[in-house]
C-alpha atoms as a PDB file:
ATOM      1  CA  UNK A   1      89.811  90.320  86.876  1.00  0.00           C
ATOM      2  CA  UNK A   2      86.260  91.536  85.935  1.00  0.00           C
ATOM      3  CA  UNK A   3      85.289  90.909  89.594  1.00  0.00           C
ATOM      4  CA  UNK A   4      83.760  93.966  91.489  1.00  0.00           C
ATOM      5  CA  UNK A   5      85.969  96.273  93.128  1.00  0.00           C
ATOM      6  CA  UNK A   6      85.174  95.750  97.096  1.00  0.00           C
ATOM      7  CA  UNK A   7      85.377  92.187  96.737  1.00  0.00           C
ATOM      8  CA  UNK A   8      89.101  92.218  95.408  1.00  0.00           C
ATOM      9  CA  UNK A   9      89.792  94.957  97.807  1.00  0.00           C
ATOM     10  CA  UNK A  10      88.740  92.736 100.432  1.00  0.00           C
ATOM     11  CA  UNK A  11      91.013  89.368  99.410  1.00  0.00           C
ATOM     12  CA  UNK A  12      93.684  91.674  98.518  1.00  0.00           C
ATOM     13  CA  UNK A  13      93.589  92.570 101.876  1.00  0.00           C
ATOM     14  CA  UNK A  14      93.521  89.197 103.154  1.00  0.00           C
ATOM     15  CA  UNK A  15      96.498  88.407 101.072  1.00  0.00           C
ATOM     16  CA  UNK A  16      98.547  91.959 102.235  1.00  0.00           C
ATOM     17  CA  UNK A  17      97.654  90.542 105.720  1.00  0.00           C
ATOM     18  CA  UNK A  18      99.626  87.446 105.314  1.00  0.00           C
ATOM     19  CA  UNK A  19     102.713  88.702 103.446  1.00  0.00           C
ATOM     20  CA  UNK A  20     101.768  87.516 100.038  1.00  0.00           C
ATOM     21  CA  UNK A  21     101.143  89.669  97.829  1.00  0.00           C
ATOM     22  CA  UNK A  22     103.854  93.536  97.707  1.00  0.00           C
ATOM     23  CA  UNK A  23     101.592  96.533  96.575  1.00  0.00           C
ATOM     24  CA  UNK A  24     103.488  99.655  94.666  1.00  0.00           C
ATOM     25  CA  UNK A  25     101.784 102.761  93.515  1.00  0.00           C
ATOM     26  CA  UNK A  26     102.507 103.143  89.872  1.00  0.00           C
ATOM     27  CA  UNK A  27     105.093 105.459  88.809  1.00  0.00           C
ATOM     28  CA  UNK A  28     102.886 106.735  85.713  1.00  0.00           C
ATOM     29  CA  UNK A  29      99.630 106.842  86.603  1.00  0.00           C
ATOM     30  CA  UNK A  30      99.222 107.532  90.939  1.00  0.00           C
ATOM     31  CA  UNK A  31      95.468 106.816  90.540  1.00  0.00           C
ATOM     32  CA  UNK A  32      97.164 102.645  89.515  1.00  0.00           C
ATOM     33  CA  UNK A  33      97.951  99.918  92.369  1.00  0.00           C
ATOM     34  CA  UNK A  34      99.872  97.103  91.096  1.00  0.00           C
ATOM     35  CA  UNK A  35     100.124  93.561  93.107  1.00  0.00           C
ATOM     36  CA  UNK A  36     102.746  91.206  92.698  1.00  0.00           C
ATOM     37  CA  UNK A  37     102.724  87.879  94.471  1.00  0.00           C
ATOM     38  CA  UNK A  38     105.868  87.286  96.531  1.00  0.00           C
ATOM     39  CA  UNK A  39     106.487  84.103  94.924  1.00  0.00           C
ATOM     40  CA  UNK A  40     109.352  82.701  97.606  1.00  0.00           C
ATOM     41  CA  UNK A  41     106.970  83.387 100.776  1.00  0.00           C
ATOM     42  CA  UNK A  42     104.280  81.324  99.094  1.00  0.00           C
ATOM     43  CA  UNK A  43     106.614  78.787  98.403  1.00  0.00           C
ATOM     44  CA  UNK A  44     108.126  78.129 101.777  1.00  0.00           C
ATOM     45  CA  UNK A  45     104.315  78.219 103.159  1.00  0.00           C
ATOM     46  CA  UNK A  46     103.233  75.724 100.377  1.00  0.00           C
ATOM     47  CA  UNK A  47     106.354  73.227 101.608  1.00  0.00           C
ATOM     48  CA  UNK A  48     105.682  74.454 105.136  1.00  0.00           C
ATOM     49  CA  UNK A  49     102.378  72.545 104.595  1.00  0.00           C
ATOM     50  CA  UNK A  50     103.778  69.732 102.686  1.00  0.00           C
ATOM     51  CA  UNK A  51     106.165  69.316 105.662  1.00  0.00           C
ATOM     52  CA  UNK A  52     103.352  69.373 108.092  1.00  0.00           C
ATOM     53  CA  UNK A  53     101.680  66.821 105.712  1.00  0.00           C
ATOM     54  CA  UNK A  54     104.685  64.442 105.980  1.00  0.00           C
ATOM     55  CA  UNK A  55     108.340  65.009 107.158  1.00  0.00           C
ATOM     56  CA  UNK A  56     109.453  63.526 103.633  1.00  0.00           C
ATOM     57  CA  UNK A  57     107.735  66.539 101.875  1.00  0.00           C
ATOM     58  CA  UNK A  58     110.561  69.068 104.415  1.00  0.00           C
ATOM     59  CA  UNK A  59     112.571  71.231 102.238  1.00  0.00           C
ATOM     60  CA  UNK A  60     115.654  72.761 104.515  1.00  0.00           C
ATOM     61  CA  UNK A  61     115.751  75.478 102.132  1.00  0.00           C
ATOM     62  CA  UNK A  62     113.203  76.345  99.892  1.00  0.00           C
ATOM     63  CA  UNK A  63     115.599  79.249  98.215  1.00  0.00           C
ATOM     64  CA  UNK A  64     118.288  76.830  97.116  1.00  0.00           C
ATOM     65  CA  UNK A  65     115.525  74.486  96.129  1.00  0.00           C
ATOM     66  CA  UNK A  66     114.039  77.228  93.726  1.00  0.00           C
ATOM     67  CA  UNK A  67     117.080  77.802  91.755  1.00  0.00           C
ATOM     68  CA  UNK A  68     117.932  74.286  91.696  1.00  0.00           C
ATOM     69  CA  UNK A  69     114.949  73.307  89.753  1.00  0.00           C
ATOM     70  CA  UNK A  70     115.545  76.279  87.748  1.00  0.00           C
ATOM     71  CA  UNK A  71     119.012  75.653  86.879  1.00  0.00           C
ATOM     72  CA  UNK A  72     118.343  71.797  85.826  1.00  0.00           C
ATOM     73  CA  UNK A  73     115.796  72.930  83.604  1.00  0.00           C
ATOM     74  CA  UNK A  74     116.448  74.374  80.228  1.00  0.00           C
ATOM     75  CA  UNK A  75     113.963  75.965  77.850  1.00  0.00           C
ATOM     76  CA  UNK A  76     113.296  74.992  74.215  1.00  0.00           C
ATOM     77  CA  UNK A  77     116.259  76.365  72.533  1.00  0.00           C
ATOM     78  CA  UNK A  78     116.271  79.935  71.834  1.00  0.00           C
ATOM     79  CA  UNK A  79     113.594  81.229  73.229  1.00  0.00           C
ATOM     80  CA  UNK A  80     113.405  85.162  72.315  1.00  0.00           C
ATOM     81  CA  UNK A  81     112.744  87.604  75.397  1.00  0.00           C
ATOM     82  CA  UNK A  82     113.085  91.572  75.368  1.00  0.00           C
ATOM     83  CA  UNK A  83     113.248  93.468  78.841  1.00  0.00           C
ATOM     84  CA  UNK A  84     111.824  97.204  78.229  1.00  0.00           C
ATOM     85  CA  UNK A  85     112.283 100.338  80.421  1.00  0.00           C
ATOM     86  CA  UNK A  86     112.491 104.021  80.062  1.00  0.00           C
ATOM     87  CA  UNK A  87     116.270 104.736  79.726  1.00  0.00           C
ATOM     88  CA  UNK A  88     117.157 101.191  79.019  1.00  0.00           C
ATOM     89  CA  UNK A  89     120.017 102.034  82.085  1.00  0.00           C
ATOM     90  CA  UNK A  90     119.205 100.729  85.251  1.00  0.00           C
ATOM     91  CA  UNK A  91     116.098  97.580  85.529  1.00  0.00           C
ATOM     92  CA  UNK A  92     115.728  96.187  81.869  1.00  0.00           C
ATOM     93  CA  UNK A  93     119.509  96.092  81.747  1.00  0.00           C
ATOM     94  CA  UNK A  94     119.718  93.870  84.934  1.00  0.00           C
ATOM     95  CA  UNK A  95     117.208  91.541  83.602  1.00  0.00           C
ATOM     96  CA  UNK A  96     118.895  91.475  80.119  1.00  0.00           C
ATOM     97  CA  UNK A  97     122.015  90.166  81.645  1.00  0.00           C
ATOM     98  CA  UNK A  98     120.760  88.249  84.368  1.00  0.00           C
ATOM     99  CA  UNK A  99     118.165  86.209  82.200  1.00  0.00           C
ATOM    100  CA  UNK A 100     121.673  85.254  79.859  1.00  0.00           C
ATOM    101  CA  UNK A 101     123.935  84.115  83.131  1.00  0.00           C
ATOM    102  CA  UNK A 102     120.818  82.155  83.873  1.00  0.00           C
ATOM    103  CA  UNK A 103     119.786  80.452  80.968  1.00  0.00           C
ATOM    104  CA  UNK A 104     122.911  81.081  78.954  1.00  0.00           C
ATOM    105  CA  UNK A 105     122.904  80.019  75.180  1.00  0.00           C
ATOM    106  CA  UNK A 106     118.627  78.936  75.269  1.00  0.00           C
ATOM    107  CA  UNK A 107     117.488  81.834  75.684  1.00  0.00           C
ATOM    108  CA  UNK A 108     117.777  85.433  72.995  1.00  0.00           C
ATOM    109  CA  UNK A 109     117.333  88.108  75.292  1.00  0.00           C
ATOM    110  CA  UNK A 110     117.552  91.898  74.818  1.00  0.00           C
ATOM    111  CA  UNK A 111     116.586  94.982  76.129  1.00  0.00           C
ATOM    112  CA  UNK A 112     115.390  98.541  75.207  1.00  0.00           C
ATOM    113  CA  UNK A 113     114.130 101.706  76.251  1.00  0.00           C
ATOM    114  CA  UNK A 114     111.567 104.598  74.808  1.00  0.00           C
ATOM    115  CA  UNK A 115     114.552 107.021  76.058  1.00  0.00           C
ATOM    116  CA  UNK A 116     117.561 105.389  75.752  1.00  0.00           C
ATOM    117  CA  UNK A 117     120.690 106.754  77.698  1.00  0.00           C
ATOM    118  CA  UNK A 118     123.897 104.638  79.298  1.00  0.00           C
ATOM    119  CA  UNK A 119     124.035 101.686  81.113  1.00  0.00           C
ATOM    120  CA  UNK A 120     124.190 103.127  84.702  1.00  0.00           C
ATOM    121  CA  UNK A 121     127.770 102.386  86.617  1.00  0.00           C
ATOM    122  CA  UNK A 122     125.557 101.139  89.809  1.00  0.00           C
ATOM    123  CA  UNK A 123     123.948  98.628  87.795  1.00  0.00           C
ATOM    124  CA  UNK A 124     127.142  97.081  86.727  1.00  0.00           C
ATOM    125  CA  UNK A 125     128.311  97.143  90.220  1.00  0.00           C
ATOM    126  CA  UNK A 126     124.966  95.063  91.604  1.00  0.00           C
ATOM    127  CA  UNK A 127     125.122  92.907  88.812  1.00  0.00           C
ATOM    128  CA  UNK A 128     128.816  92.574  89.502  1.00  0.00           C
ATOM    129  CA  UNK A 129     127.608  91.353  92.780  1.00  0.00           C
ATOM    130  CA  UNK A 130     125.284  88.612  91.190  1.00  0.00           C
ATOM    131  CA  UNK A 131     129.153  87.553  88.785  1.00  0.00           C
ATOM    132  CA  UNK A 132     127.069  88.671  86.060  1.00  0.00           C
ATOM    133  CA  UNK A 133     129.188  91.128  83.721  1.00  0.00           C
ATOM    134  CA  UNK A 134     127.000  94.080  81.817  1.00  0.00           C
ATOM    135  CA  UNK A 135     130.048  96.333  80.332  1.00  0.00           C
ATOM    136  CA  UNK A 136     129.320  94.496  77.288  1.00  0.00           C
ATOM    137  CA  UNK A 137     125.773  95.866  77.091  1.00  0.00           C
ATOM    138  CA  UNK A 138     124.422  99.200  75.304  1.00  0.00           C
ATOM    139  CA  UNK A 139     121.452 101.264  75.546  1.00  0.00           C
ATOM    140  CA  UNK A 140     118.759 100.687  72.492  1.00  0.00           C
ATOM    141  CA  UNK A 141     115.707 102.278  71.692  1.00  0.00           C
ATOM    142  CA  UNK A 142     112.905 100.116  71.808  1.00  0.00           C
ATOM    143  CA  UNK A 143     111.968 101.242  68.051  1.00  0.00           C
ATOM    144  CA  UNK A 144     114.351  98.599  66.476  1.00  0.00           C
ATOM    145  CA  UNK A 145     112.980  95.560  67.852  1.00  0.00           C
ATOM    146  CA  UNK A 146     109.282  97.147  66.470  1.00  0.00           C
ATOM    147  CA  UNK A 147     107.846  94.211  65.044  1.00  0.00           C
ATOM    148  CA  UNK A 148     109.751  91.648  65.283  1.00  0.00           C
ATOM    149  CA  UNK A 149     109.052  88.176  67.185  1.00  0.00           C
ATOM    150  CA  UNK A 150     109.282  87.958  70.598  1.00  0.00           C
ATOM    151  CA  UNK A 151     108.450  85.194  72.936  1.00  0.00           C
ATOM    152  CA  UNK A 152     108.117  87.637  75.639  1.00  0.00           C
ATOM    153  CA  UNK A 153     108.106  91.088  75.854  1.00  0.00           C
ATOM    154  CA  UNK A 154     109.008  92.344  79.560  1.00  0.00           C
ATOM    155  CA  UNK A 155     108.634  96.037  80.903  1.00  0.00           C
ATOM    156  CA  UNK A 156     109.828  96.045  84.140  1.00  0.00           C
ATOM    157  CA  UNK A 157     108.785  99.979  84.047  1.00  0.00           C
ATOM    158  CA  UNK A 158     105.448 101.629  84.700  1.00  0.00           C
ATOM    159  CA  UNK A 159     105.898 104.185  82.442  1.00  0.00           C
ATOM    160  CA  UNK A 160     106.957 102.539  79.108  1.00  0.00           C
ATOM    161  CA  UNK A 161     104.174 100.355  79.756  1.00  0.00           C
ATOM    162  CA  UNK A 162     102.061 102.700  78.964  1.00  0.00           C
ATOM    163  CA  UNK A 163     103.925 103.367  75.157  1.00  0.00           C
ATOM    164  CA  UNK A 164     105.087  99.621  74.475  1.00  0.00           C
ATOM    165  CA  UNK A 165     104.861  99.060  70.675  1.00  0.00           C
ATOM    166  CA  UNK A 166     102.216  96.434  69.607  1.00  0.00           C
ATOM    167  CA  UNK A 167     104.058  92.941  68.858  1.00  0.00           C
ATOM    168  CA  UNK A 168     102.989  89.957  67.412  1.00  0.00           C
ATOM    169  CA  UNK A 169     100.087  88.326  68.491  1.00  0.00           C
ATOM    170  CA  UNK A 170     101.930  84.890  69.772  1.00  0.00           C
ATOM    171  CA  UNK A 171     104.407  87.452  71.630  1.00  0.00           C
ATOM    172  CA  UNK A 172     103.234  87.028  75.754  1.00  0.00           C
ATOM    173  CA  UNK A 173     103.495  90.944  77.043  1.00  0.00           C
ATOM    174  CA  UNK A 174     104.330  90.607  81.302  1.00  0.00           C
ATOM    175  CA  UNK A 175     104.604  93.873  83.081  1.00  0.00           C
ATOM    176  CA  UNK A 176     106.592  93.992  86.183  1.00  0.00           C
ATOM    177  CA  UNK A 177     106.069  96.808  88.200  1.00  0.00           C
ATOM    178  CA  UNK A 178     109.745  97.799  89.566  1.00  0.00           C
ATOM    179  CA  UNK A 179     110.779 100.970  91.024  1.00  0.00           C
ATOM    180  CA  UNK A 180     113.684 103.028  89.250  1.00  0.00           C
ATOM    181  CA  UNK A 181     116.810 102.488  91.631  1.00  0.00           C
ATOM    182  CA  UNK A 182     118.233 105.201  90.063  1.00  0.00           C
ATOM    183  CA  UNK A 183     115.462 107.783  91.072  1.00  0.00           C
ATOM    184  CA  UNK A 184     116.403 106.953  94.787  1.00  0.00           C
ATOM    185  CA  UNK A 185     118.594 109.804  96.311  1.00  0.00           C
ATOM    186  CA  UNK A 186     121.005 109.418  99.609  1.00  0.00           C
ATOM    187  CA  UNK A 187     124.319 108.303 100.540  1.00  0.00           C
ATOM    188  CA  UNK A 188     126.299 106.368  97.928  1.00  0.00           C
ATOM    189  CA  UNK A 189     125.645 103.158 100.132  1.00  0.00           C
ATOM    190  CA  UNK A 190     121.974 103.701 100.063  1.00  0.00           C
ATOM    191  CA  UNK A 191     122.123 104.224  96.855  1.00  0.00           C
ATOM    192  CA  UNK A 192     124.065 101.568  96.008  1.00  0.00           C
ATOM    193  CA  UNK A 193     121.682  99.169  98.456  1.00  0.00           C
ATOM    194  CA  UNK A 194     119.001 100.374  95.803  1.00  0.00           C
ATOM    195  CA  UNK A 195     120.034  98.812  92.860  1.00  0.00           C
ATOM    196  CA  UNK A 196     121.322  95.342  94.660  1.00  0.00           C
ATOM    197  CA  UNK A 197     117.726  94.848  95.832  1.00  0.00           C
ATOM    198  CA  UNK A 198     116.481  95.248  92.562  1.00  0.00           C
ATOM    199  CA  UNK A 199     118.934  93.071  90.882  1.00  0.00           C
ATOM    200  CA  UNK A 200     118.136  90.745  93.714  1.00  0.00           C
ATOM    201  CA  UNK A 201     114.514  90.897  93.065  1.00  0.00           C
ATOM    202  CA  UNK A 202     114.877  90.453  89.610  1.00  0.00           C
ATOM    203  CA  UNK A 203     116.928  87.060  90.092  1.00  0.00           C
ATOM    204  CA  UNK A 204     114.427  85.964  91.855  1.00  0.00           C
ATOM    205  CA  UNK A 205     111.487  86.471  89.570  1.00  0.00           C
ATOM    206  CA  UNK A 206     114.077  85.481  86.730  1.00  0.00           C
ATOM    207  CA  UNK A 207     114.107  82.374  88.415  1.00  0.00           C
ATOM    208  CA  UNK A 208     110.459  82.035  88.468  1.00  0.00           C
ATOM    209  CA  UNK A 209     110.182  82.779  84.852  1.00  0.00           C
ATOM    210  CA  UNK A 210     112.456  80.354  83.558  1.00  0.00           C
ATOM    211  CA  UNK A 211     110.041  77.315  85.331  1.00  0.00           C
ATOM    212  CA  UNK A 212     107.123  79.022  83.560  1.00  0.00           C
ATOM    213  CA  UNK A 213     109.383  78.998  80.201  1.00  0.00           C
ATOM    214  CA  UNK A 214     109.778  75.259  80.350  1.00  0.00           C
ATOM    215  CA  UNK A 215     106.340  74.595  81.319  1.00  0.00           C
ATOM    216  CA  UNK A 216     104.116  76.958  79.023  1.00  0.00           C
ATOM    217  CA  UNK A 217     100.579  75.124  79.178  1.00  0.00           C
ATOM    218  CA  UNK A 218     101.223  76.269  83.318  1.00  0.00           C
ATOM    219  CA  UNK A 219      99.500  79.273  82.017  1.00  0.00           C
ATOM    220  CA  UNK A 220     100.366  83.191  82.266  1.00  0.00           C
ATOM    221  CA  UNK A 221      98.852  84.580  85.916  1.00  0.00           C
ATOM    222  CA  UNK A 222     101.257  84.137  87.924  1.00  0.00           C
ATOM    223  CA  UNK A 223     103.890  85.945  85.928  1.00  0.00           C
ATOM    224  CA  UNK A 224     102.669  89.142  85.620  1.00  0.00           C
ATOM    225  CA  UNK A 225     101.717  91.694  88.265  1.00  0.00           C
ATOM    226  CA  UNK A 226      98.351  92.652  87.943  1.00  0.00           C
ATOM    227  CA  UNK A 227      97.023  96.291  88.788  1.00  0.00           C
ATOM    228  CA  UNK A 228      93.807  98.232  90.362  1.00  0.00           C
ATOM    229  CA  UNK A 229      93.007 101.392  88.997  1.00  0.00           C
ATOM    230  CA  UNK A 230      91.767 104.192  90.794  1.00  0.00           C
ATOM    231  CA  UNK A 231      90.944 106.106  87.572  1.00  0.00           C
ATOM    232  CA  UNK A 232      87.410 108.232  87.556  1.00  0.00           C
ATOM    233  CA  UNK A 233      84.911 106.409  85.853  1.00  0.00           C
ATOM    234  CA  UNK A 234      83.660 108.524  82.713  1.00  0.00           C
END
């Protein structure tokens, strides 16, 4: 952000103060913070405002008007995204398929992984949840799409972020900073619970990216997380 430290410390505080902003300690590096705004809180404050403005500007609910706009709007046709994560099993496998119900036949998606394994049964099961259907899906290393043009290249994983393959130079590289659902231990419920937030989560920033799609000059903050690192200084 090449501002000093303290003084984004200090807004970021502001902005954890007023629910906008969810903070998660990276899963590669402890020493990294990354920020994500939550996109649907500022929203319903933005039309809360509007509202206050003029009755007119009242949305009833700002959810449904989210993925309205989103739905009625389709991006230039086949636009080319790959989701990347570790095993390629649990987050990037969600996003694949919920990025294709979404946007169906405009959009080229795919994901991979930098340890590739199965496509884990509680991921079809949330996604099941969402209608979205994933037991056509496979696990793919992330080496075969080296190279090739992307749109958007996606790591929804801390850790692969770190190893991502250089792409393209037109190709926009996004991190979102997502814990692994499958790392969290409990009942089968709570485990379960896991992975439906995350699908849920991921719908929703889906959602989000599929505006920005259709309206690239917008620009490219607002649909990445951004992180502070805590790394000694050399």
């Amino acid at each position: 952000l090449q501002r000093p430290q303290n003084l984004i410390s200090y807004h970021l505080r502001l902005l954890r103060a007023g629910q906008l902003v969810h903070e998660r300690r990276s899963s590669a590096d402890g020493r990294d913070v990354y920020y994500s705004l939550d996109l649907d809180h500022l929203r319903t404050l933005y039309l809360d405002g509007g509202q206050a403005l003029h009755p007119a500007l009242a949305c009833a609910d700002p959810a449904v008007s989210r993925q309205t706009a989103a739905s009625s709007i389709s991006p230039p046709p086949r636009y080319r995204v790959l989701f990347l994560c570790t095993h390629n099993s649990a987050r990037s496998q969600l996003a694949e398929g919920i990025l294709r119900a979404q946007a169906g036949s405009a959009v080229e998606v795919c994901s991979a992984g930098s340890e590739p394994g199965y496509v884990h049964p509680l991921a079809i099961r949330a996604a099941a949840a969402l209608q979205i259907d994933l037991s056509g899906q496979q696990s793919q290393h992330l080496d075969q799409f080296r190279g090739q043009h992307f749109d958007y290249v996606i790591t929804v994983c801390d850790k692969v972020r770190e190893v991502c393959p250089v792409f393209p130079d037109d190709t926009r590289q996004i991190h979102w900073s997502f814990p692994d659902p499958a790392a969290v231990s409990g009942t089968p419920d709570e485990q379960l619970q896991a992975f439906l937030q995350t699908a849920r989560e991921l719908a929703a920033r889906i959602g989000y990216l599929r505006l920005m799609m259709a309206r690239p000059a917008a620009g490219q903050a607002t649909l990445s997380n951004f992180s502070i690192s805590r790394k000694e200084q050399p």
